[in-house]
Protein backbone atom coordinates (compact mmCIF):
# COMPACT_ATOMS: atom_id res chain seq x y z
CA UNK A 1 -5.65 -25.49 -3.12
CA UNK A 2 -3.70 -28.10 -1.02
CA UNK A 3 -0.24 -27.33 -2.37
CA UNK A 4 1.70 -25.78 0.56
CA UNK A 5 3.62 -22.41 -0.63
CA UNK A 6 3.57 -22.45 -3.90
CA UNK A 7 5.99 -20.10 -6.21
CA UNK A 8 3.48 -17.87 -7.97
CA UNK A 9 4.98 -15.21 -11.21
CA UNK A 10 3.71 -12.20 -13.05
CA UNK A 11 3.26 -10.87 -15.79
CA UNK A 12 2.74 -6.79 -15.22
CA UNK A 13 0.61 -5.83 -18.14
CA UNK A 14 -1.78 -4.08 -15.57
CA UNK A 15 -1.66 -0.13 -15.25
CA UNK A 16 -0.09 0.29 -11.40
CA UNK A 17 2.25 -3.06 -10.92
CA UNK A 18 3.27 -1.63 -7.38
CA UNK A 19 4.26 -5.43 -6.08
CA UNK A 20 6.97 -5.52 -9.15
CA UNK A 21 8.46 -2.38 -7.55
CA UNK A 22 9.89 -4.07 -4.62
CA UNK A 23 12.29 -6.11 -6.78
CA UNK A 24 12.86 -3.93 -10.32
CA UNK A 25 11.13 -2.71 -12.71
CA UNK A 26 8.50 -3.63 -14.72
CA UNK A 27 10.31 -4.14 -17.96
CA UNK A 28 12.61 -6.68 -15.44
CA UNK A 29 9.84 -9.07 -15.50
CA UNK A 30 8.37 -8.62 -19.32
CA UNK A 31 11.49 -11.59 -20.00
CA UNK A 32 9.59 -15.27 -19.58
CA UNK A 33 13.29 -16.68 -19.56
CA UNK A 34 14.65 -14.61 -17.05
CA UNK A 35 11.88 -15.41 -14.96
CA UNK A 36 12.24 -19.53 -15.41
CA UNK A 37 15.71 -18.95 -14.38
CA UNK A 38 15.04 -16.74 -11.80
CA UNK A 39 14.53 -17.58 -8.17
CA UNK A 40 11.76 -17.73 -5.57
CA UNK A 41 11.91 -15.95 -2.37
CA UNK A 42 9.13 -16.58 0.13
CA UNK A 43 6.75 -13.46 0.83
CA UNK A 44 4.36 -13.26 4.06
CA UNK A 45 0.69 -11.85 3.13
CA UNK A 46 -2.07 -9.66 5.20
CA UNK A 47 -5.57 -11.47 6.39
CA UNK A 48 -7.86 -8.68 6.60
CA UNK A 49 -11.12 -9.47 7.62
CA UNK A 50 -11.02 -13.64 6.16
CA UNK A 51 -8.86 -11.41 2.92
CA UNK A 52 -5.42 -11.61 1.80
CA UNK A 53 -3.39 -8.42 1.18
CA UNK A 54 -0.03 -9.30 -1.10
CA UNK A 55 0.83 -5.76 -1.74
CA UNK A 56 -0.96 -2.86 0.40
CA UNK A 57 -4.28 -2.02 2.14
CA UNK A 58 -5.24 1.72 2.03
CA UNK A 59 -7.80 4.00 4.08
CA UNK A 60 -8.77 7.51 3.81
CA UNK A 61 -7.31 10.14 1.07
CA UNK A 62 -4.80 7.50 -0.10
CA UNK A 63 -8.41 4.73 -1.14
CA UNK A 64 -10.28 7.85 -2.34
CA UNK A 65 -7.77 9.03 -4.89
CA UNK A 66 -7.13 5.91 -5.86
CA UNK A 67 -11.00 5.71 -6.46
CA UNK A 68 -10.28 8.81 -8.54
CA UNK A 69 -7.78 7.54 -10.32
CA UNK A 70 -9.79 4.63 -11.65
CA UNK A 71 -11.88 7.02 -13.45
CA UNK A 72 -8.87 9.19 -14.69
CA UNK A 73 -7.16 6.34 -15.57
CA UNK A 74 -10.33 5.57 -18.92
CA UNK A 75 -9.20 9.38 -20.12
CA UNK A 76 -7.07 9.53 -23.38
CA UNK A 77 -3.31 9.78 -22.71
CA UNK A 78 -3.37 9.40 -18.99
CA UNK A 79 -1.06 6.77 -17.61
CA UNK A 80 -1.07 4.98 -13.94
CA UNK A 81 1.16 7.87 -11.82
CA UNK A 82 -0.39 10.91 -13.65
CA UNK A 83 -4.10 9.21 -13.09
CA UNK A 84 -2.61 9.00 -9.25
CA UNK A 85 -1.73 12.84 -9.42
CA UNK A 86 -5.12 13.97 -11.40
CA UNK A 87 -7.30 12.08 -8.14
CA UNK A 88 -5.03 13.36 -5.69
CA UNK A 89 -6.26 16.80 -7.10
CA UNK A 90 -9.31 16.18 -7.63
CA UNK A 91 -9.94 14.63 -3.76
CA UNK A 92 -8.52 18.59 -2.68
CA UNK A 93 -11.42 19.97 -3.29
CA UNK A 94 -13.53 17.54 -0.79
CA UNK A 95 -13.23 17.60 2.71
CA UNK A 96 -10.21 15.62 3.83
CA UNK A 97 -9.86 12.72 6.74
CA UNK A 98 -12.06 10.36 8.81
CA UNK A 99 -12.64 9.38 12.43
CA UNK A 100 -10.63 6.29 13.10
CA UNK A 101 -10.33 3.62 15.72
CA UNK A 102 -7.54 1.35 16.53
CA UNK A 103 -6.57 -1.03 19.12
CA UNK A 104 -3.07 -2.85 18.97
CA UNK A 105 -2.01 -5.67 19.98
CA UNK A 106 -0.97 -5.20 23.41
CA UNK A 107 -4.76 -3.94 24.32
CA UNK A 108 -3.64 -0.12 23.47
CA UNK A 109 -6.67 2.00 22.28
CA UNK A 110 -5.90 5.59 20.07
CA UNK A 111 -8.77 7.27 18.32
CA UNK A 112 -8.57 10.59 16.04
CA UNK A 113 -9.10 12.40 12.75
CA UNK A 114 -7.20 11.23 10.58
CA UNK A 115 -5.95 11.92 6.75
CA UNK A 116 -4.75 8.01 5.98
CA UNK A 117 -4.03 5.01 7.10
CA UNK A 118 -1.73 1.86 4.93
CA UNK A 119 -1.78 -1.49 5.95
CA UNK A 120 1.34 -2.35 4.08
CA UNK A 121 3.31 -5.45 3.05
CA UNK A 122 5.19 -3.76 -0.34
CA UNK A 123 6.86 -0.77 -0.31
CA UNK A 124 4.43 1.12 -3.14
CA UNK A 125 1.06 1.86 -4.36
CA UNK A 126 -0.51 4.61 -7.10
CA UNK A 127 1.70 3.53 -9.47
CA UNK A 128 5.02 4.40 -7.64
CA UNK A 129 4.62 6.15 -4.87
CA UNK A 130 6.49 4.79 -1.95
CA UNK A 131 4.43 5.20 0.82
CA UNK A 132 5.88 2.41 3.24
CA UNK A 133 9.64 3.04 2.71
CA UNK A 134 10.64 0.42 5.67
CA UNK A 135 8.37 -2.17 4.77
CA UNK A 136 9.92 -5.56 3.94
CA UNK A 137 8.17 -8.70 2.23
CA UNK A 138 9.50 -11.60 4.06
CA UNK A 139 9.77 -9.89 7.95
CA UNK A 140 6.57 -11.31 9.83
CA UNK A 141 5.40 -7.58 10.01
CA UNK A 142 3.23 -4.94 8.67
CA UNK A 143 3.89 -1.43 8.44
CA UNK A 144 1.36 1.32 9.74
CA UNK A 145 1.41 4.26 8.38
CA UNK A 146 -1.29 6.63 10.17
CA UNK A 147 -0.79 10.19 8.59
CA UNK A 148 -2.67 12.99 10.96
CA UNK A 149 -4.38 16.12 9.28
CA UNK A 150 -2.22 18.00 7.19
CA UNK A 151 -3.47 21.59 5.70
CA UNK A 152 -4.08 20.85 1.89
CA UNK A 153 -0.56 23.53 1.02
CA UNK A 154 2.12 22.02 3.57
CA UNK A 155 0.43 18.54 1.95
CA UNK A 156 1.25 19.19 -1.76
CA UNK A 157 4.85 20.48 -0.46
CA UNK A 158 5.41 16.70 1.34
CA UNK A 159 3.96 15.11 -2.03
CA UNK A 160 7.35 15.03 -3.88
CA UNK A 161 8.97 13.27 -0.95
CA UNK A 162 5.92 11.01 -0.11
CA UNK A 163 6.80 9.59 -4.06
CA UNK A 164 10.02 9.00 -3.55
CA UNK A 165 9.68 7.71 0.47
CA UNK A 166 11.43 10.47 2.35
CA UNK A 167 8.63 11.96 3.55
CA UNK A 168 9.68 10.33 7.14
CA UNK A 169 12.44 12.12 7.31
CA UNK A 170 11.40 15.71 7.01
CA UNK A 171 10.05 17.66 9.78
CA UNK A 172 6.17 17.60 9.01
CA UNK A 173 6.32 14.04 8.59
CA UNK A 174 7.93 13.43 11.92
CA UNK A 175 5.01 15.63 13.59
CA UNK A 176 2.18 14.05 11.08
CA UNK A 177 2.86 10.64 10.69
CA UNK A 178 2.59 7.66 12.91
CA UNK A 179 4.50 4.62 11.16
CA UNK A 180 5.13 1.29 12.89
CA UNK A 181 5.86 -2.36 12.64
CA UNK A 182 2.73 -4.79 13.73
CA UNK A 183 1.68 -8.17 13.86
CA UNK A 184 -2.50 -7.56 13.85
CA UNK A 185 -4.24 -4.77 14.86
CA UNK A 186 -8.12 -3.70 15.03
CA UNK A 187 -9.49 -0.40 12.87
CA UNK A 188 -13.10 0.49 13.72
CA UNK A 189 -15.00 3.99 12.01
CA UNK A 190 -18.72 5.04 12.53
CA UNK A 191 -19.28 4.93 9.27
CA UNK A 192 -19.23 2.45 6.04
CA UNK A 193 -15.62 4.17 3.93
CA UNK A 194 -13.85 2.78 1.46
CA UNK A 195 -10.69 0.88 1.50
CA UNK A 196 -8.47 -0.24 -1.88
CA UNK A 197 -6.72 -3.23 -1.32
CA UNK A 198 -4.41 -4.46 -3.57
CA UNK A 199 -6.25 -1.78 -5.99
CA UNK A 200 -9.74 -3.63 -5.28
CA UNK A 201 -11.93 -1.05 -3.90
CA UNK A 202 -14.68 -1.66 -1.38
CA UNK A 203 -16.45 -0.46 2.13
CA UNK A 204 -15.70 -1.34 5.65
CA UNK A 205 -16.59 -0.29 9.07
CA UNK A 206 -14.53 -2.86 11.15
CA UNK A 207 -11.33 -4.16 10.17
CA UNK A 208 -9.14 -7.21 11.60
CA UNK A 209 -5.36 -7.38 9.96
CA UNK A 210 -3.54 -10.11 10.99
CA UNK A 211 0.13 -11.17 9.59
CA UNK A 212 0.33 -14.52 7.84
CA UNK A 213 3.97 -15.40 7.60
CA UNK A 214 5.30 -16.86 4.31
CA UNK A 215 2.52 -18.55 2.55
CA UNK A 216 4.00 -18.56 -0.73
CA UNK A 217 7.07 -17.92 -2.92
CA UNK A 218 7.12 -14.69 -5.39
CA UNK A 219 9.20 -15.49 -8.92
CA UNK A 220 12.20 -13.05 -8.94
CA UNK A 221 14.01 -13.17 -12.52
CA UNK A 222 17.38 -13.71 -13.09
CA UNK A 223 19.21 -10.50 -12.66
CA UNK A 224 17.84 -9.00 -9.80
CA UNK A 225 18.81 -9.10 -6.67
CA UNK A 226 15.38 -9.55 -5.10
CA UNK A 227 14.14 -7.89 -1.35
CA UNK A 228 15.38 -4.06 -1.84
């Protein structure tokens, strides 16, 4: 407290290390040398609801399995993306989406059923999967990412491009997917569902995201060339 941007590191010993992704790998940042001699590039952050979103904010099927995954994730022999895959499975055989409300900036209203929403200020979440393939760190913006319903088959075919960010360029996700830039928005539903942000799961009903532009610096080691 009272320091104005300071340069924060990591250390990724934890089981999903999604921020890392945006600049390497996770071995890329195991080196406590390369990372003294590295540099530090200023990041923006999310405020949701008096919150602060570094990485991601998800809502819907993405929060559930992730929820799912958490549990997976205590078995023998299961790692961070196959725990991902086992809750994304496992949330199949549930019924799938929620009623969502959202009003934009401008004063704009849209309200639906919806599979998912990401509040994103990285590129990944689930331990790899790139789920907000535009999104930049440093830019002022979040991206959106408001998938519609999606019968369970045509989703499992999208999955392999959804991992490797793609999915925006096939057909169904140009018909499914809403994905935009934003400086706040407003996301209202009936009822209390879960959200995961920055892997922290908990319940909402109302939600307030606002950009915060460049509050801090993010340690990039020496090596790497920093914003993908």
């Amino acid at each position: 407290a009272g320091f104005a941007c300071p340069e924060v590191g990591v250390i990724p010993v934890g089981t999903g290390n999604d921020f890392v992704r945006n600049f390497g790998k996770k071995k890329d940042f195991m080196d406590i040398l390369s990372q003294v001699e590295g540099r530090a590039i200023p990041c923006d952050v999310i405020e949701l609801n008096g919150r602060y979103v570094v990485n991601m904010a998800n809502i819907g099927f993405d929060c559930e399995v992730a929820a799912k995954a958490s549990v997976w994730k205590q078995k023998p022999l299961i790692s961070g993306p196959a725990a991902y895959i086992m809750g994304i499975l496992s949330e199949f055989a549930k019924p799938m989406g929620n009623r969502m409300s959202f009003r934009w900036a401008d004063g704009t209203t849209m309200s639906g059923r919806y599979l998912l929403c990401t509040l994103a200020n990285g590129s990944f979440c689930g331990g790899g999967f790139c789920s907000s393939p535009e999104a930049a760190l440093n830019d002022g913006l979040m991206d959106v990412g408001i998938v519609k319903m999606i019968p369970r088959r045509k989703f499992v075919g999208i999955l392999p491009k959804y991992k490797t960010g793609t999915y925006l360029d096939t057909k169904l996700g140009k018909e499914k997917v809403l994905y935009g830039k934003h400086e706040k928005l407003e996301l209202a539903v009936a009822e209390p569902i879960h959200i995961c942000i920055d892997g922290e799961i908990s319940k909402f009903t109302y939600l307030k995201a606002e950009m915060v532009q460049a509050p801090f610096r993010f340690i990039v080691p020496k090596g790497l060339e920093g914003m993908k």
